[in-house]
C-alpha atoms as a PDB file:
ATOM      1  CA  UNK A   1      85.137 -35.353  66.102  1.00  0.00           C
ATOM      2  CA  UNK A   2      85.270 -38.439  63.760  1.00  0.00           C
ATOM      3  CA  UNK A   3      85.240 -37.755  60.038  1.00  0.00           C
ATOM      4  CA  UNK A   4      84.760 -41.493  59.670  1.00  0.00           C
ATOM      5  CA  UNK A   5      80.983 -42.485  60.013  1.00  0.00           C
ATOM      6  CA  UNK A   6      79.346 -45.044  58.530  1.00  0.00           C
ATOM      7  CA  UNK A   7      76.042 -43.600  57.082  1.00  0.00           C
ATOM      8  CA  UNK A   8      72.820 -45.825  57.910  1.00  0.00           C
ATOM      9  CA  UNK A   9      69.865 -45.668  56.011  1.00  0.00           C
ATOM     10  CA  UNK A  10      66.741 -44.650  57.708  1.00  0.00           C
ATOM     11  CA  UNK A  11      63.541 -44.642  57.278  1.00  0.00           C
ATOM     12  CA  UNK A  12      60.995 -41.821  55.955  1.00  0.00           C
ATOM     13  CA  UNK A  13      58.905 -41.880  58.729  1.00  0.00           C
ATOM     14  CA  UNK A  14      62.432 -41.815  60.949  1.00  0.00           C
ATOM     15  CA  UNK A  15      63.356 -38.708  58.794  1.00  0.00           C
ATOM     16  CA  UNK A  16      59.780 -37.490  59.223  1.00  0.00           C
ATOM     17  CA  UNK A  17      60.195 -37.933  63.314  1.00  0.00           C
ATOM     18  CA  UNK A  18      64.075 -36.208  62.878  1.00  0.00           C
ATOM     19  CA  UNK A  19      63.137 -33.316  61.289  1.00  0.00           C
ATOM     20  CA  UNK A  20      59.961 -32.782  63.084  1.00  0.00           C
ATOM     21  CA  UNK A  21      62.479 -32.502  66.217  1.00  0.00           C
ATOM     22  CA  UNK A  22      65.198 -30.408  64.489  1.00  0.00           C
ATOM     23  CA  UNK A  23      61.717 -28.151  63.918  1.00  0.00           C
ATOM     24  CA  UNK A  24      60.906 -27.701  67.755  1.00  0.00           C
ATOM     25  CA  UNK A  25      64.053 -27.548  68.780  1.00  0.00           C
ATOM     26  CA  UNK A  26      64.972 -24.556  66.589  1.00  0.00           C
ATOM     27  CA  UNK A  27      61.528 -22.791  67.055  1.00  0.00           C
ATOM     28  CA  UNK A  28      62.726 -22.952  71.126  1.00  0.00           C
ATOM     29  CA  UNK A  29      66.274 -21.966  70.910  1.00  0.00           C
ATOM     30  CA  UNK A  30      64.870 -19.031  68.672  1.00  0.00           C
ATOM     31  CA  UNK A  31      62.551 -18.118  71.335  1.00  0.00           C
ATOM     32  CA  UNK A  32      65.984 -18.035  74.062  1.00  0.00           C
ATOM     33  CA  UNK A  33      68.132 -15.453  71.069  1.00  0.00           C
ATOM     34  CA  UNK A  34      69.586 -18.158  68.989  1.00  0.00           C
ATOM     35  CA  UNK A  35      71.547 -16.889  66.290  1.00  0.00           C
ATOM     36  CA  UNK A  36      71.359 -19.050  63.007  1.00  0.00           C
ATOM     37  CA  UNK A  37      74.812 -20.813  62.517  1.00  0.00           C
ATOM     38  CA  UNK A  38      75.349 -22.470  59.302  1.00  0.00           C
ATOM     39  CA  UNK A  39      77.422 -25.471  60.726  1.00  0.00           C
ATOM     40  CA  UNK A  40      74.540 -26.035  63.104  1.00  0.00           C
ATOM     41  CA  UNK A  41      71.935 -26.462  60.487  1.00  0.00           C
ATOM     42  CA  UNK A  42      74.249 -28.231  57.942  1.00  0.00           C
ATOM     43  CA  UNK A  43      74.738 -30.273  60.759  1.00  0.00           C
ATOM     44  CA  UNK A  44      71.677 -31.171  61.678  1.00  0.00           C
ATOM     45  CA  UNK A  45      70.310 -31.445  57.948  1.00  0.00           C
ATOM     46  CA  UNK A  46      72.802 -34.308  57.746  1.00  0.00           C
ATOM     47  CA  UNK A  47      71.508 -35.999  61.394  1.00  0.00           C
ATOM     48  CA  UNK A  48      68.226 -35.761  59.795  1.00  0.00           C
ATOM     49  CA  UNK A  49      69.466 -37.829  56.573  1.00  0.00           C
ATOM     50  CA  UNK A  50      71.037 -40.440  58.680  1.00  0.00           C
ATOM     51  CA  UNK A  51      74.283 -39.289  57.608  1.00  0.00           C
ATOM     52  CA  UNK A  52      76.072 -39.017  60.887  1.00  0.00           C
ATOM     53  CA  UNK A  53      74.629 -40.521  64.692  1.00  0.00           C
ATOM     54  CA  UNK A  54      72.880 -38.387  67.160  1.00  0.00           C
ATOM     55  CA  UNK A  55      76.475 -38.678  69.162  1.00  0.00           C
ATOM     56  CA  UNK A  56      78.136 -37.339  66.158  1.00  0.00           C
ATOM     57  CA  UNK A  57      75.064 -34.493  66.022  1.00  0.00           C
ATOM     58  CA  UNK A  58      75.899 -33.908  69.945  1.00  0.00           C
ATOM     59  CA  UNK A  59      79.565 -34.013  69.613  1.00  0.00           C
ATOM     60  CA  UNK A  60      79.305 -31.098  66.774  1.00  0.00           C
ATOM     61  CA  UNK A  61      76.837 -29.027  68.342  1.00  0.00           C
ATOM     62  CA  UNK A  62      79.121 -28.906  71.581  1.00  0.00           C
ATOM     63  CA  UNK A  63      82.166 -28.089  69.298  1.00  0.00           C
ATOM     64  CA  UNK A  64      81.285 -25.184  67.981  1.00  0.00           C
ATOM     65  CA  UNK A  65      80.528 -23.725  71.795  1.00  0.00           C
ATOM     66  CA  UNK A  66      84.190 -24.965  73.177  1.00  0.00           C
ATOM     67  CA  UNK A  67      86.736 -22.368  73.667  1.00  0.00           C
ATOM     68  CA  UNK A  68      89.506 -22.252  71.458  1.00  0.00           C
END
């Protein structure tokens, strides 16, 4: 995992779309048990800013489930 992104600026309505998914995404993996993780959401709050790719999103997300 890179800590050296560059952040590109996005749109509102490309926001709008990002968040919208975050939304259904998180209303399904509640449905399956998910337990709220705070990296997960801070995370995805900054995929949803344009601060970091959907890669860098992926690459985080599969991270935290690794084994040490």
């Amino acid at each position: 995992m890179s800590s050296e992104h560059s952040i590109v600026p996005i749109s509102e309505s490309e926001r709008a779309r990002r968040l919208k998914a975050i939304d259904q995404a998180r209303a399904a993996n509640r449905r399956q048990g998910y337990v709220h993780d705070q990296a997960l959401e801070d995370a995805k709050a900054r995929y949803a800013k344009g601060e970091i790719t959907l890669d860098e999103l992926r690459e985080q997300t599969l991270a935290r489930f690794r084994p040490v």
